[in-house]
Protein backbone atom coordinates (compact mmCIF):
# COMPACT_ATOMS: atom_id res chain seq x y z
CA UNK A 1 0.00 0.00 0.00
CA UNK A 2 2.71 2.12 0.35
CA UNK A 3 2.94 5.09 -1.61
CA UNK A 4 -0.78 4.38 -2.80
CA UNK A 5 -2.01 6.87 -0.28
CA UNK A 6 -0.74 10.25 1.69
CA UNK A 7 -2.32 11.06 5.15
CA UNK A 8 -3.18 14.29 6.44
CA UNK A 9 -4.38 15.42 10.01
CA UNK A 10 -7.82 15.49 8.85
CA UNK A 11 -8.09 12.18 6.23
CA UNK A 12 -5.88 10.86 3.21
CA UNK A 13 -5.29 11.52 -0.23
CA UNK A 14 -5.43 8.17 -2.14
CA UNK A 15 -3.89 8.29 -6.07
CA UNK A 16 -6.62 6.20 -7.92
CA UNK A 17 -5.79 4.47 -11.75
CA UNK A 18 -9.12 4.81 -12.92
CA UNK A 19 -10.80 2.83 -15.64
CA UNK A 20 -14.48 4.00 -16.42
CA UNK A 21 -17.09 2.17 -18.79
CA UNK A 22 -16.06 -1.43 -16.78
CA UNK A 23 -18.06 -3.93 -16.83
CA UNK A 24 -18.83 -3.61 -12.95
CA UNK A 25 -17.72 -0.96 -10.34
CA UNK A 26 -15.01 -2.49 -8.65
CA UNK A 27 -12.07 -1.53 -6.67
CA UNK A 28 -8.65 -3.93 -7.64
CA UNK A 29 -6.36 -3.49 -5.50
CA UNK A 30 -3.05 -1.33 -5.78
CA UNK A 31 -1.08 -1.54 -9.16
CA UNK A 32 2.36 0.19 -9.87
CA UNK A 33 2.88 2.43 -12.86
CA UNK A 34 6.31 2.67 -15.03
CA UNK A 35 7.69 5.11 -13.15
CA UNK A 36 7.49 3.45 -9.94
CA UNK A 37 4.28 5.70 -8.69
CA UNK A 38 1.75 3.55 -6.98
CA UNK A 39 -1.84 4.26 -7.06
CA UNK A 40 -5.12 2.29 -6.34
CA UNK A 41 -7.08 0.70 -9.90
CA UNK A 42 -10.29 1.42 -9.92
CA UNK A 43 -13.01 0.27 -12.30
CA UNK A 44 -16.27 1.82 -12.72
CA UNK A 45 -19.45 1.14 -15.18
CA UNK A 46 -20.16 5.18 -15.85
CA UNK A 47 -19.06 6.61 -18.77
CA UNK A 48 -16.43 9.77 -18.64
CA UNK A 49 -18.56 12.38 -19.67
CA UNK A 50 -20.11 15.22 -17.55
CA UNK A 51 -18.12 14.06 -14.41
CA UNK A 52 -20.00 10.63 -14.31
CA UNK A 53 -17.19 8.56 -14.08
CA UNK A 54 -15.61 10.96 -11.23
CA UNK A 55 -18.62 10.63 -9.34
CA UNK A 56 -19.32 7.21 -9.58
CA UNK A 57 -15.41 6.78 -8.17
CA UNK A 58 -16.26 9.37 -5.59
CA UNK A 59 -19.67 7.01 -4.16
CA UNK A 60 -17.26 3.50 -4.86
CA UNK A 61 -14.66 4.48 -2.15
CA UNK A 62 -17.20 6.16 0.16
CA UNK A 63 -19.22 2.77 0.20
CA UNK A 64 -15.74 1.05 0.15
CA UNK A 65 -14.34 2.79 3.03
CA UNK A 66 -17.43 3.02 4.88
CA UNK A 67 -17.81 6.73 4.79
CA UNK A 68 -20.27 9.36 3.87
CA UNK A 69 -20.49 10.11 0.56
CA UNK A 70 -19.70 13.73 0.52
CA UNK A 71 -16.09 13.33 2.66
CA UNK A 72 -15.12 11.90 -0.70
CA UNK A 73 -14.28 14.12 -3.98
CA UNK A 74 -11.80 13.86 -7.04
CA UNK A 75 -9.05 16.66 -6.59
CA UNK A 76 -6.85 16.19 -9.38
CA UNK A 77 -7.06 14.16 -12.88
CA UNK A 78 -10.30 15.52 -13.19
CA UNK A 79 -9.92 14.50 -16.90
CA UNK A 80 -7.00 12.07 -16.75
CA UNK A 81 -7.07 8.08 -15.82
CA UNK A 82 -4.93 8.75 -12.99
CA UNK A 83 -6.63 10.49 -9.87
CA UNK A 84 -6.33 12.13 -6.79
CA UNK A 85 -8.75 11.47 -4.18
CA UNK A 86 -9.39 13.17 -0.97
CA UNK A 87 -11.18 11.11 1.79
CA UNK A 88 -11.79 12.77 4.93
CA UNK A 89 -11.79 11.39 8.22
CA UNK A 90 -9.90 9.94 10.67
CA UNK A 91 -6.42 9.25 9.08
CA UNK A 92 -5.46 6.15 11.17
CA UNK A 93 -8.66 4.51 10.49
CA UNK A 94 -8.91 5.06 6.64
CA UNK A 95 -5.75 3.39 6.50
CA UNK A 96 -6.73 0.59 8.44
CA UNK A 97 -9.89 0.86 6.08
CA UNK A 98 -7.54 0.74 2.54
CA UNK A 99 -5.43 -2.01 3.87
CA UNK A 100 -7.86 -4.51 4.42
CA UNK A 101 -9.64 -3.64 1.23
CA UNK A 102 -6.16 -3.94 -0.54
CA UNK A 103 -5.34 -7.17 1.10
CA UNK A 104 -8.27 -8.82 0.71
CA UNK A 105 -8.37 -7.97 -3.47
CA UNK A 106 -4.97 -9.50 -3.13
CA UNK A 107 -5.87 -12.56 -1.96
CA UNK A 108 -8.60 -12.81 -4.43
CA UNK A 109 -6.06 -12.55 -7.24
């Protein structure tokens, strides 16, 4: 997970690989891009048009990470695959939170 995520006081930024127009909404687990960056794949049925796909990430990880809906919103890579996502919270826990979701998509694979 490391490198997948950066906490603040007041929740985490998590850097999402997004893939919209999936067949399901899905979240992966944590794949590694060429330059070494790590980020979290996502996968999500909504096209990406109007925000849809953005939005559609934004209710996946709130359901995912058992949090409201609206402490979750795209900052960056609006229109690019590759995302930033801030979830706010409590830090420690949404850690705990994206490590067990990580894990157990691992041990799917």
């Amino acid at each position: 997970m490391d490198g997948a995520f950066r906490t603040q006081e007041d929740g985490i930024t998590v850097f999402v690989r997004l893939t919209p127009k999936a067949a399901k909404d899905a979240v992966e687990g944590v794949g590694e891009a060429a330059d070494g960056r790590r980020h979290l794949i996502a996968r999500v049925r909504a096209v990406p048009a109007d925000g849809k796909a953005n939005k559609a990430l934004e209710k996946l990880l709130a359901k995912a990470l058992g949090v409201a809906g609206g402490n979750v919103s795209v900052t960056g890579g609006a229109t690019s695959r590759l995302k930033q996502v801030r979830v706010s919270g409590d830090a420690t826990e949404l850690v705990r939170k994206l490590e067990v979701l990580c894990s157990s998509k691992a041990e799917q694979s």
